[in-house]
Protein backbone atom coordinates (compact mmCIF):
# COMPACT_ATOMS: atom_id res chain seq x y z
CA UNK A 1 0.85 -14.52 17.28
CA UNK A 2 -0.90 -11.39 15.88
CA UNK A 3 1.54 -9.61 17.91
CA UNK A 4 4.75 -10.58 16.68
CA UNK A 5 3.19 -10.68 12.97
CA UNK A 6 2.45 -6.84 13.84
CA UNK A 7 5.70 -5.72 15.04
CA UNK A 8 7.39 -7.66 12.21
CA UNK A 9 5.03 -5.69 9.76
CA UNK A 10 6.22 -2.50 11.86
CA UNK A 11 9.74 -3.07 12.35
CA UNK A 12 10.31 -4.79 8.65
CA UNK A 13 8.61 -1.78 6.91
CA UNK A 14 10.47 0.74 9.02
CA UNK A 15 13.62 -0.72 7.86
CA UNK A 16 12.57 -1.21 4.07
CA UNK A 17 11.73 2.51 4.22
CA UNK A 18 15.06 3.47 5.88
CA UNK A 19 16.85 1.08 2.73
CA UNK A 20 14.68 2.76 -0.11
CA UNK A 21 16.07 6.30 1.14
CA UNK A 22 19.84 4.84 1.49
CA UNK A 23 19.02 3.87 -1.84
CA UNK A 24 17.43 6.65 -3.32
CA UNK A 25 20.59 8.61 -1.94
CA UNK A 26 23.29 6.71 -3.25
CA UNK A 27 22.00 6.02 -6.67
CA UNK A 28 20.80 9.58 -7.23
CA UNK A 29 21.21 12.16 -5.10
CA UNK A 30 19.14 14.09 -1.79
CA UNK A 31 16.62 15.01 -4.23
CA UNK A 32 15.46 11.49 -5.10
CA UNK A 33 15.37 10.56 -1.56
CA UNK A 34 13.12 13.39 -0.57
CA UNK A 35 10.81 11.93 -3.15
CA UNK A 36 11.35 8.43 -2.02
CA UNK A 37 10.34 10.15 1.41
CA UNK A 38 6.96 11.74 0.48
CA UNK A 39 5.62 9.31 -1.51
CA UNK A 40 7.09 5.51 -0.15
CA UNK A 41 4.62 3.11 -1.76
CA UNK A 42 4.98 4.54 -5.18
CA UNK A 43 9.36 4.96 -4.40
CA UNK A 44 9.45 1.40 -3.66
CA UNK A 45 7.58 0.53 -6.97
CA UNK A 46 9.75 2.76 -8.91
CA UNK A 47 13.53 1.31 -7.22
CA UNK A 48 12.24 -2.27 -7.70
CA UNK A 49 11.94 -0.88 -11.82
CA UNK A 50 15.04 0.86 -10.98
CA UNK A 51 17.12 -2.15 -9.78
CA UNK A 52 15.21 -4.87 -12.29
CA UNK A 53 16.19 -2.51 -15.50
CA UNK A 54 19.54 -2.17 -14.09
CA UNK A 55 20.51 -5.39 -12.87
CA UNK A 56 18.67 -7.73 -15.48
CA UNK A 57 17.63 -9.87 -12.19
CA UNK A 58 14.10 -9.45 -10.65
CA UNK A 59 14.78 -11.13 -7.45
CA UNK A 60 17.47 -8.92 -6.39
CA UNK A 61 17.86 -8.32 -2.49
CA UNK A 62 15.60 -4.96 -2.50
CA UNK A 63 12.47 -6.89 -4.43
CA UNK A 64 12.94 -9.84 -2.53
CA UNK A 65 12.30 -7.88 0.94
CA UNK A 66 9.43 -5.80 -0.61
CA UNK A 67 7.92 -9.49 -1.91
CA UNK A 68 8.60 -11.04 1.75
CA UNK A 69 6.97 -7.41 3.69
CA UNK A 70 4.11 -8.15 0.90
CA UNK A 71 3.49 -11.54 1.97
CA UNK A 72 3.38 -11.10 5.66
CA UNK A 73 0.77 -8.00 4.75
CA UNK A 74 -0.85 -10.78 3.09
CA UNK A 75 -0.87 -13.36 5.73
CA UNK A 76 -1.29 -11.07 8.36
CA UNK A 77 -4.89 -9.36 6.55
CA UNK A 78 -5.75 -13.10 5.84
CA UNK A 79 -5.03 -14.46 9.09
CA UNK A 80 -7.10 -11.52 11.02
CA UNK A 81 -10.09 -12.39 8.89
CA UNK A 82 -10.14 -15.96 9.57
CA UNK A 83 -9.97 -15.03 13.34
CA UNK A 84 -12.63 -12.60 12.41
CA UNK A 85 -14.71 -15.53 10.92
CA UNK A 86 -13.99 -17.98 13.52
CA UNK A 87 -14.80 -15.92 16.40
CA UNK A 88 -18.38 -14.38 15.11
CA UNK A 89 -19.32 -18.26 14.07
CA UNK A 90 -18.37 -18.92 18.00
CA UNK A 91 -20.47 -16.10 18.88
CA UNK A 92 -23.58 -16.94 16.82
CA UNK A 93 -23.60 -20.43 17.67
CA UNK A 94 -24.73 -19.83 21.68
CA UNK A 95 -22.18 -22.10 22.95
């Protein structure tokens, strides 16, 4: 299970990062995708803006994959902890 939630994380943020420089590109230029390049957290923050201000809609298709790559993050972080938590109880307890 931690496997597959892994290479989606991998594979899923590989191809969000390939989509914020296609879209960095087409909406403004090689410069703005160089940017987008060197800094990707803060590019994604700024072409969610980007799209929001230009489309009036917040749950457009580029903050909607963001949102779902944040919540497996999110699940996946939780979900290692509570193994975390569940195997050092198992430990302590002698059995």
């Amino acid at each position: 299970m931690v496997g597959l939630v892994v290479l989606i994380l991998q594979v899923g943020g590989a191809m969000l990062y390939g989509y914020t420089l296609y879209l960095a590109y087409t909406l403004s230029g090689l410069v703005a995708a160089v940017i987008s390049a060197m800094f990707p957290g803060v590019a994604n923050l700024y072409w969610i803006y980007d799209r929001w201000s230009v489309t009036g809609d917040f749950l457009n298709f580029y903050t909607n994959m963001n949102l779902l790559w944040l919540a497996v993050y999110v699940f996946a972080i939780a979900g290692l902890g509570l193994g975390a938590s569940l195997s050092s109880r198992r430990d302590t307890t002698g059995d």
